[in-house]
N, C-alpha and C. Protein backbone atom coordinates (compact mmCIF):
# COMPACT_ATOMS: atom_id res chain seq x y z
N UNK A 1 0.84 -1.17 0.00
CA UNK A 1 0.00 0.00 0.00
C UNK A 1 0.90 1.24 0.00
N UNK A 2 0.26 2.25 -0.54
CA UNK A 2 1.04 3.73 -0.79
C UNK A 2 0.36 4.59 -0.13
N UNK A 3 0.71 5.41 0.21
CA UNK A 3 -0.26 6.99 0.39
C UNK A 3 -0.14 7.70 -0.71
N UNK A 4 -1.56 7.71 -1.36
CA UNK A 4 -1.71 8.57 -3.06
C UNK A 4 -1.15 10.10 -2.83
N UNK A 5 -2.08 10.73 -1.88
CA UNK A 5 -1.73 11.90 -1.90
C UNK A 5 -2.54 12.20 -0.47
N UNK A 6 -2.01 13.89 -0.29
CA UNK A 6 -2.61 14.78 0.71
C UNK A 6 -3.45 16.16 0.02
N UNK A 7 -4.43 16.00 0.45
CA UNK A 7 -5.69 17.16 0.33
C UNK A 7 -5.19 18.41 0.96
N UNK A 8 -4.91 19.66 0.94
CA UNK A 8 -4.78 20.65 1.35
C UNK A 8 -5.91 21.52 1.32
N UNK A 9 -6.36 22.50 2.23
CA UNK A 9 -7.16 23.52 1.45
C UNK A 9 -5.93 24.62 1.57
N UNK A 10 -6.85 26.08 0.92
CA UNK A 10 -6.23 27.11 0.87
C UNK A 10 -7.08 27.92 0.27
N UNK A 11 -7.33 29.10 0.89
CA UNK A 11 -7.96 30.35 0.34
C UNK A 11 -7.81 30.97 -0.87
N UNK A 12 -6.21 30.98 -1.34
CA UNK A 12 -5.52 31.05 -2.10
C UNK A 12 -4.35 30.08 -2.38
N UNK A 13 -5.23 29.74 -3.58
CA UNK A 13 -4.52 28.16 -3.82
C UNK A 13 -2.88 28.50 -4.62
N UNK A 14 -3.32 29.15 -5.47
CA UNK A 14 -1.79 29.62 -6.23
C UNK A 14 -0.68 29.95 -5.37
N UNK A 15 -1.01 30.70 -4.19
CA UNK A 15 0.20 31.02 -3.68
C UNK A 15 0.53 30.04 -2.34
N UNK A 16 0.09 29.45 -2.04
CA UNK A 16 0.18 28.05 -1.88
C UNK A 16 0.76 27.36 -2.31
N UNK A 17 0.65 27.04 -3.86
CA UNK A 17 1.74 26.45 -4.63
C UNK A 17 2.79 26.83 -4.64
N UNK A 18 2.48 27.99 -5.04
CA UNK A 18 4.27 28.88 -5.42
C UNK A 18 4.82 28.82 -4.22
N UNK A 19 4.41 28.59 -2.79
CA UNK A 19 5.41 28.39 -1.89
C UNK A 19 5.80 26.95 -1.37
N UNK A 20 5.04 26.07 -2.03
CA UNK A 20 5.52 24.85 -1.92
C UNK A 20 6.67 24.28 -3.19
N UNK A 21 6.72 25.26 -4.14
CA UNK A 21 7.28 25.35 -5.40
C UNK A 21 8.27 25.71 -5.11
N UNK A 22 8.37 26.76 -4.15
CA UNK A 22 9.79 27.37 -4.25
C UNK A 22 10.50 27.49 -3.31
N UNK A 23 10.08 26.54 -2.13
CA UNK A 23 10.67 26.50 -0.84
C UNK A 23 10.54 24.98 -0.76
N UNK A 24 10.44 23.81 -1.13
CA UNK A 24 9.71 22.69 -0.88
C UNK A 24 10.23 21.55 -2.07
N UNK A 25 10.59 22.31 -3.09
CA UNK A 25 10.78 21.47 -4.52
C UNK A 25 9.66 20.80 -5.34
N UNK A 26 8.16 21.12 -4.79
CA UNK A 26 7.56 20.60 -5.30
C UNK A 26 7.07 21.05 -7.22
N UNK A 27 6.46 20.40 -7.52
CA UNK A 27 6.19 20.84 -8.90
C UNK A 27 4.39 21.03 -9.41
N UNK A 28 4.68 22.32 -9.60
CA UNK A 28 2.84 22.24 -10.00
C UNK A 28 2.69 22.05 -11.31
N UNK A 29 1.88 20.84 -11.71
CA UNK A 29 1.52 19.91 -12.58
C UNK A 29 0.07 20.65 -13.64
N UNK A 30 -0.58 20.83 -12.63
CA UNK A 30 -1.87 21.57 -13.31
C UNK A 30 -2.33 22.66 -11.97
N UNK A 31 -3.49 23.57 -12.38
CA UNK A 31 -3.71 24.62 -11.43
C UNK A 31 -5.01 25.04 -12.68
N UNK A 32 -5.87 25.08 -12.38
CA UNK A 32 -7.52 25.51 -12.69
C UNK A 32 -8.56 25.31 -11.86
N UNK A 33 -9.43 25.28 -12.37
CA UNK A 33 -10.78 25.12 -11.76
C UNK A 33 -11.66 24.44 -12.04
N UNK A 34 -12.06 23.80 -11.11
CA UNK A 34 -13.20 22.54 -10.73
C UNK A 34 -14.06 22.11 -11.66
N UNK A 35 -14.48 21.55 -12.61
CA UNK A 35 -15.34 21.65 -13.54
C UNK A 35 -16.78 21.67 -13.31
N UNK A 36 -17.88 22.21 -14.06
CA UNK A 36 -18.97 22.01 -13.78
C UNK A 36 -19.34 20.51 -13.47
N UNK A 37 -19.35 19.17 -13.21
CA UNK A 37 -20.02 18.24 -13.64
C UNK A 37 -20.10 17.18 -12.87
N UNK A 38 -20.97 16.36 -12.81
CA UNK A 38 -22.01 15.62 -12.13
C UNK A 38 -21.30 15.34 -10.63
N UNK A 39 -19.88 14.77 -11.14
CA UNK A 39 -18.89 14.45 -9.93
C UNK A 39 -18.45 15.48 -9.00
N UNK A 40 -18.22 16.51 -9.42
CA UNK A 40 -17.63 17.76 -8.99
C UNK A 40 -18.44 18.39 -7.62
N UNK A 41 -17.52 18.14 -6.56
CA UNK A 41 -18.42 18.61 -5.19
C UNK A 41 -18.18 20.36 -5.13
N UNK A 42 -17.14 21.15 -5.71
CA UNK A 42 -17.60 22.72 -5.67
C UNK A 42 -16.83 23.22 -6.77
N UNK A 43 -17.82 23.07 -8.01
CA UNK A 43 -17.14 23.62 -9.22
C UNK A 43 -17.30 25.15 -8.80
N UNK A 44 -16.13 25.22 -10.21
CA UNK A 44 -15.86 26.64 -10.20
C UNK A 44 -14.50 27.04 -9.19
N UNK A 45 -14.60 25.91 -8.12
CA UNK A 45 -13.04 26.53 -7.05
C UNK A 45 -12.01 26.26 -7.98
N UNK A 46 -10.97 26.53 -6.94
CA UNK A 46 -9.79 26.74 -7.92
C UNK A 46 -8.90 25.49 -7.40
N UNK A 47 -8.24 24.81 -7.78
CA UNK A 47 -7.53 23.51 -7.02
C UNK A 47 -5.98 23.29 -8.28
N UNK A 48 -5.04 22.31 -7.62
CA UNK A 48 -3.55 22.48 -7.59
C UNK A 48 -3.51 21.14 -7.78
N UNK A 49 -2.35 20.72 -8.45
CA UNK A 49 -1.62 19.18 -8.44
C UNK A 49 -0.85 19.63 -8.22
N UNK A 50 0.19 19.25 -6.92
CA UNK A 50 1.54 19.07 -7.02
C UNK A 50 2.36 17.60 -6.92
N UNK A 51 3.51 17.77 -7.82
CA UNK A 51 4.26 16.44 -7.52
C UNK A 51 5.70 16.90 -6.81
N UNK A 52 5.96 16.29 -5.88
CA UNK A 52 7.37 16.50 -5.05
C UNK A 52 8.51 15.66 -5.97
N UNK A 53 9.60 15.86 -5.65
CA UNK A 53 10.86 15.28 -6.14
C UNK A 53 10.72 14.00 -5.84
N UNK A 54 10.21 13.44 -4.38
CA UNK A 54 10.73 12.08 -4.06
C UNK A 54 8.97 11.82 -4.79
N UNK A 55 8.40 11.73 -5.36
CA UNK A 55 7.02 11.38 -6.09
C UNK A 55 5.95 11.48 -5.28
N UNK A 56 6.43 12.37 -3.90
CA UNK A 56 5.04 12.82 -3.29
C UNK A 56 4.01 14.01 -4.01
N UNK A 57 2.44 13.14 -3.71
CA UNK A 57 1.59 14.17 -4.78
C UNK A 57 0.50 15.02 -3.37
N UNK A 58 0.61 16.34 -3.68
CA UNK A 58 -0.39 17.51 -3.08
C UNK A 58 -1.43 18.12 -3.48
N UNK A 59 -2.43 17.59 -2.87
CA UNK A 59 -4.02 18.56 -3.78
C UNK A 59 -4.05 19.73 -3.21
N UNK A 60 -4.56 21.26 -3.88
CA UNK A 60 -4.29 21.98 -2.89
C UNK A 60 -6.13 22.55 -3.76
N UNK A 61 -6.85 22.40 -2.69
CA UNK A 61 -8.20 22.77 -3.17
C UNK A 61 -8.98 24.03 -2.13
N UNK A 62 -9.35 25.12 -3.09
CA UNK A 62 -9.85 26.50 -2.62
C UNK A 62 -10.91 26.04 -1.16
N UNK A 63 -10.96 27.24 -0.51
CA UNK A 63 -11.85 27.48 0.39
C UNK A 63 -12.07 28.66 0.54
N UNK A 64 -13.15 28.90 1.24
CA UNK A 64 -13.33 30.29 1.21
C UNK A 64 -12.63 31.11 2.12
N UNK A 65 -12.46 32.21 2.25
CA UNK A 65 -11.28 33.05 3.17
C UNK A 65 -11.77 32.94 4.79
N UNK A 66 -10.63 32.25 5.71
CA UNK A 66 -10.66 32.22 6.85
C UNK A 66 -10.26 33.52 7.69
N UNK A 67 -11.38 34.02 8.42
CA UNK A 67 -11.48 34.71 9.21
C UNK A 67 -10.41 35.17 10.10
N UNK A 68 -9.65 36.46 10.03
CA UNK A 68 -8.41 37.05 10.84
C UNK A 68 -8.16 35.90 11.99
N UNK A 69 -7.02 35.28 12.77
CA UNK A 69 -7.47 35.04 13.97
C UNK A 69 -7.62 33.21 13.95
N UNK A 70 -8.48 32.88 13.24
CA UNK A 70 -9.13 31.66 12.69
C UNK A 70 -8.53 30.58 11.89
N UNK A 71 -9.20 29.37 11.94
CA UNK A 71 -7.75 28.43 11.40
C UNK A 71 -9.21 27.41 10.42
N UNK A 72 -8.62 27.28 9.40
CA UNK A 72 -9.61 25.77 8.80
C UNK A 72 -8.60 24.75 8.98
N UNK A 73 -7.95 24.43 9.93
CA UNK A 73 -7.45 23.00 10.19
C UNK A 73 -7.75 22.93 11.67
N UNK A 74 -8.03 21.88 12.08
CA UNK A 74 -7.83 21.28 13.79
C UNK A 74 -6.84 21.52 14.07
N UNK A 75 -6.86 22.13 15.56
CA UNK A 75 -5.58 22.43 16.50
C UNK A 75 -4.58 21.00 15.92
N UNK A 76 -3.28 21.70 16.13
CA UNK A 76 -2.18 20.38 15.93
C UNK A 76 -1.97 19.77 14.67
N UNK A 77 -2.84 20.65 13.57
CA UNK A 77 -2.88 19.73 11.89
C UNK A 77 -1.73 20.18 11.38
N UNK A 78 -1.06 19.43 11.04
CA UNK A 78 0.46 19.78 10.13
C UNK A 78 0.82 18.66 9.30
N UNK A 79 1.76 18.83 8.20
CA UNK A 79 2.40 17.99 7.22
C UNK A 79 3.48 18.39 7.46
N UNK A 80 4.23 17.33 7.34
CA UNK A 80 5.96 17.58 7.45
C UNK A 80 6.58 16.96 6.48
N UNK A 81 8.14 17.85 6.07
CA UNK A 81 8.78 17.84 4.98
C UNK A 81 10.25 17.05 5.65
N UNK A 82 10.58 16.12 5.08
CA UNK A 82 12.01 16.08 5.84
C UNK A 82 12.94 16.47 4.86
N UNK A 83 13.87 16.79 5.87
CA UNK A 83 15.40 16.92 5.17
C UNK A 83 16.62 16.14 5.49
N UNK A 84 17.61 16.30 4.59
CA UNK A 84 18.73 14.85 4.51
C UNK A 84 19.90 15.06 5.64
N UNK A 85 20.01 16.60 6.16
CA UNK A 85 20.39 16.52 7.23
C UNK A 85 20.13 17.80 8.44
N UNK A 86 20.20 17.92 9.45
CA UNK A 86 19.98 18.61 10.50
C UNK A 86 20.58 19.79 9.83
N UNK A 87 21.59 20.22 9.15
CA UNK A 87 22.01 21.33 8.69
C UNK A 87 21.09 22.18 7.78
N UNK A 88 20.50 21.18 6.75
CA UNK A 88 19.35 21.08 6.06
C UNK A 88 18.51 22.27 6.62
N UNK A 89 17.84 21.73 7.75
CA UNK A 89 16.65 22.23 8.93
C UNK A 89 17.15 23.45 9.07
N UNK A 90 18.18 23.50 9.89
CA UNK A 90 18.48 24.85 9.64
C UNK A 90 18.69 25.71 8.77
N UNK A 91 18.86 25.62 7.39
CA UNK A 91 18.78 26.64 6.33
C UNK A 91 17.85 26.92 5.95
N UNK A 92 16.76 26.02 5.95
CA UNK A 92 15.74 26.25 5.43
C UNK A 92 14.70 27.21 6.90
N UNK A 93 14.66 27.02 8.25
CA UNK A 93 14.67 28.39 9.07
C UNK A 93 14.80 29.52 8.26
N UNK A 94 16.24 29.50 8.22
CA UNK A 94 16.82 30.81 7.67
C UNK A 94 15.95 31.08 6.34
N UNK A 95 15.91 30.29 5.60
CA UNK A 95 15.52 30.99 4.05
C UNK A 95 13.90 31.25 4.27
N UNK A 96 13.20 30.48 5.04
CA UNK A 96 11.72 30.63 5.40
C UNK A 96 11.49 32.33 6.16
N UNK A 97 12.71 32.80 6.77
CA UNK A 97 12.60 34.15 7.92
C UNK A 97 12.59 34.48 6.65
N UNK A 98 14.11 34.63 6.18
CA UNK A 98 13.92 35.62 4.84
C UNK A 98 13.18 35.97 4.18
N UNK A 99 12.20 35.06 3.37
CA UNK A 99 11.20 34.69 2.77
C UNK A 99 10.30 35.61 3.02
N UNK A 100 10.08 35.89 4.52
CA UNK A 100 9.37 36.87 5.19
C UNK A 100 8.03 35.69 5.94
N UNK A 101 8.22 34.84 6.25
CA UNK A 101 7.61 33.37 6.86
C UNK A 101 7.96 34.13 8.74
N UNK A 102 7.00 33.23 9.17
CA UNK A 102 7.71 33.41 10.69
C UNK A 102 7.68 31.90 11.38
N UNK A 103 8.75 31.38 10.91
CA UNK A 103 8.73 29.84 11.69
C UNK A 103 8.66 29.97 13.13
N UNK A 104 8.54 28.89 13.17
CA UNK A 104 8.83 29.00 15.08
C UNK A 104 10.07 28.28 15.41
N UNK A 105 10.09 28.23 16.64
CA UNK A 105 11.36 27.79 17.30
C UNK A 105 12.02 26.77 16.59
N UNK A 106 13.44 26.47 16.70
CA UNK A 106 14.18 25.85 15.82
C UNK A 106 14.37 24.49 17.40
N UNK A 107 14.12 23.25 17.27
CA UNK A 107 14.32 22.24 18.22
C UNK A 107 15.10 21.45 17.97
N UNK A 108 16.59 21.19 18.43
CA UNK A 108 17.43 20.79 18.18
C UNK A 108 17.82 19.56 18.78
N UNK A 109 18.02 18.31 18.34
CA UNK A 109 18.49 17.31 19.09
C UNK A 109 17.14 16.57 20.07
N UNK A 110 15.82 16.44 19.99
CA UNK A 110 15.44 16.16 21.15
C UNK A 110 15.52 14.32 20.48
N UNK A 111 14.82 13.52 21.14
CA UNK A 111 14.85 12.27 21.42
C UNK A 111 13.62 11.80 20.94
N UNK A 112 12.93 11.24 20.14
CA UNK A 112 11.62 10.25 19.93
C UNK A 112 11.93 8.76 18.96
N UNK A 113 11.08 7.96 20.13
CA UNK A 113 11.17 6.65 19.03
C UNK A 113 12.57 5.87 18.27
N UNK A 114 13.58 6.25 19.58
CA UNK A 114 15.27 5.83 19.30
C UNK A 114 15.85 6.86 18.37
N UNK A 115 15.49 8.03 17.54
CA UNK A 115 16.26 8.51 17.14
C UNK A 115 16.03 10.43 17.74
N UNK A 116 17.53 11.07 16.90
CA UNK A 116 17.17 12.20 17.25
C UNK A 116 16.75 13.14 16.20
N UNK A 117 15.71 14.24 16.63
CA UNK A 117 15.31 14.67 15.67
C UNK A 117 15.92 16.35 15.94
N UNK A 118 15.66 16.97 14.58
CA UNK A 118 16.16 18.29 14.59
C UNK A 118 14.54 18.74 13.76
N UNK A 119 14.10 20.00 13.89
CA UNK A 119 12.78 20.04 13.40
C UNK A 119 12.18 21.49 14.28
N UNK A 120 11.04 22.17 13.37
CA UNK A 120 10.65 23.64 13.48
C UNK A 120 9.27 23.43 12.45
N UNK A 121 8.45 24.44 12.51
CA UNK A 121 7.42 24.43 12.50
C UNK A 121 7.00 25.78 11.54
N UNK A 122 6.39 25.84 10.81
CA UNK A 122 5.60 27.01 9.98
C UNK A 122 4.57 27.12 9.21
N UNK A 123 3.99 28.27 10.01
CA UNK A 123 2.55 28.30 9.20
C UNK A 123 2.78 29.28 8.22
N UNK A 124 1.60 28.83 7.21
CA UNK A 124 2.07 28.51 5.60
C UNK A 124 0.69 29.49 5.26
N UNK A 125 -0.40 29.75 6.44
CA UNK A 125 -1.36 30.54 5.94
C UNK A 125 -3.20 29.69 6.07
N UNK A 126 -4.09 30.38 6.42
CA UNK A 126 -5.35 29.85 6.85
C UNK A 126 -5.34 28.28 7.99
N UNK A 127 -4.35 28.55 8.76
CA UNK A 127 -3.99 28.15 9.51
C UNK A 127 -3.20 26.87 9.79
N UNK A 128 -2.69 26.54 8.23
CA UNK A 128 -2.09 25.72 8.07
C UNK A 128 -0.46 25.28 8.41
N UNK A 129 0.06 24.66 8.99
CA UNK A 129 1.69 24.70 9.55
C UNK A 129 2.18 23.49 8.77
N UNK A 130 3.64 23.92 8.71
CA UNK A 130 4.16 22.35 7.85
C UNK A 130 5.61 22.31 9.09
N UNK A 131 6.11 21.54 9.16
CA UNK A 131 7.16 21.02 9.93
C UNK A 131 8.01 20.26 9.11
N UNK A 132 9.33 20.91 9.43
CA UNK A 132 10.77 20.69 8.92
C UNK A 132 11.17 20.09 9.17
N UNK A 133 11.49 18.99 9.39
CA UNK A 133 12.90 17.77 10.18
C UNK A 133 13.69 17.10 9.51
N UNK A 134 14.51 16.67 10.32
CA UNK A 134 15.85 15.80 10.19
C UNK A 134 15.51 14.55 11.28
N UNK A 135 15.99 13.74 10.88
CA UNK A 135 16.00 12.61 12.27
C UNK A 135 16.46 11.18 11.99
N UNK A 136 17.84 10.30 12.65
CA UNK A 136 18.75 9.94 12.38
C UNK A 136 18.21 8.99 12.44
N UNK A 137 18.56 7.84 12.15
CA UNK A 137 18.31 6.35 11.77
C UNK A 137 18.22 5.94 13.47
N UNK A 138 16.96 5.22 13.24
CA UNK A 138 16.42 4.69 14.63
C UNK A 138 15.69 2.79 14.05
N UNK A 139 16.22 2.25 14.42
CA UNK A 139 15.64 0.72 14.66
C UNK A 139 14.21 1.00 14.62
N UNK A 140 13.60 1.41 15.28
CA UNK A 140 12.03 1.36 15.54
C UNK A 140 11.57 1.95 14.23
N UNK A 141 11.78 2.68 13.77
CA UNK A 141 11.04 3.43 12.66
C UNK A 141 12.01 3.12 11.15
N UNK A 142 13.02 3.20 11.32
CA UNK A 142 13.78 2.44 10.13
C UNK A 142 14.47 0.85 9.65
N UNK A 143 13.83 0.38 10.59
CA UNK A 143 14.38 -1.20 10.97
C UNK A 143 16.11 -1.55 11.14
N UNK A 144 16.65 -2.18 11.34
CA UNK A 144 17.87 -2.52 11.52
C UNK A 144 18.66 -2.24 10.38
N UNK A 145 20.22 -1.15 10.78
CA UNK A 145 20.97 -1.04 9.24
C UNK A 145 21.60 -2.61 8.75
């Protein structure tokens, strides 16, 4: 079994993309709108294919604009991106501030599930956060080298 893909919403789906495009490596494939027809649960929105480098795929489908303050995800909803090393994590901090992003705290070294992780957190907009990590080869989650 695979995981096909992840559903996103977004108020604004395009720029959504373009920041998963250009901070993320992903690739937007197609970007229009919903068609009128029989299947179609809200034609007319605007919705995203993305494909990632390692062949992960992202739907990124319109919603309507979330309220100042207000989140359309459940407390604690995030997707996370990994990276190949803890140094990784940290540049991408840096290029996310730049960016004009406001990550949060940078967590260095803590301990889960036999390995250690390096990893930070950013919301991406309508209350959506994605999380950055690194995290070293652990038996439990990577089986025996």
């Amino acid at each position: 079994m695979k995981l096909n893909h992840v559903n996103l919403c977004a108020s604004d789906v395009a720029t959504l993309a373009n920041t998963l495009e250009k901070h993320f490596g992903y690739r937007t494939v197609e970007l229009g709108t919903v068609p009128d027809a029989a299947w179609a649960t809200n034609p007319g929105s605007a919705y995203a294919i993305l494909l990632g480098e390692d062949v992960s795929d992202i739907v990124i489908t319109q919603i309507d604009p979330v309220p100042e303050g207000e989140s359309a995800y459940p407390p604690q909803f995030h997707f996370g991106i990994m990276q190949d090393t803890a140094e990784a994590v940290h540049a991408k901090h840096a290029e996310l501030e730049q960016a004009g992003f406001k990550p949060g705290k940078l967590n260095p070294g803590f301990e889960v599930l036999g390995a250690t992780w390096t990893a930070f957190y950013c919301p991406l907009g309508d209350g959506l956060e994605i999380e950055i990590n690194y995290r070293t080869h652990s038996d439990l989650l990577d089986g025996p080298k």
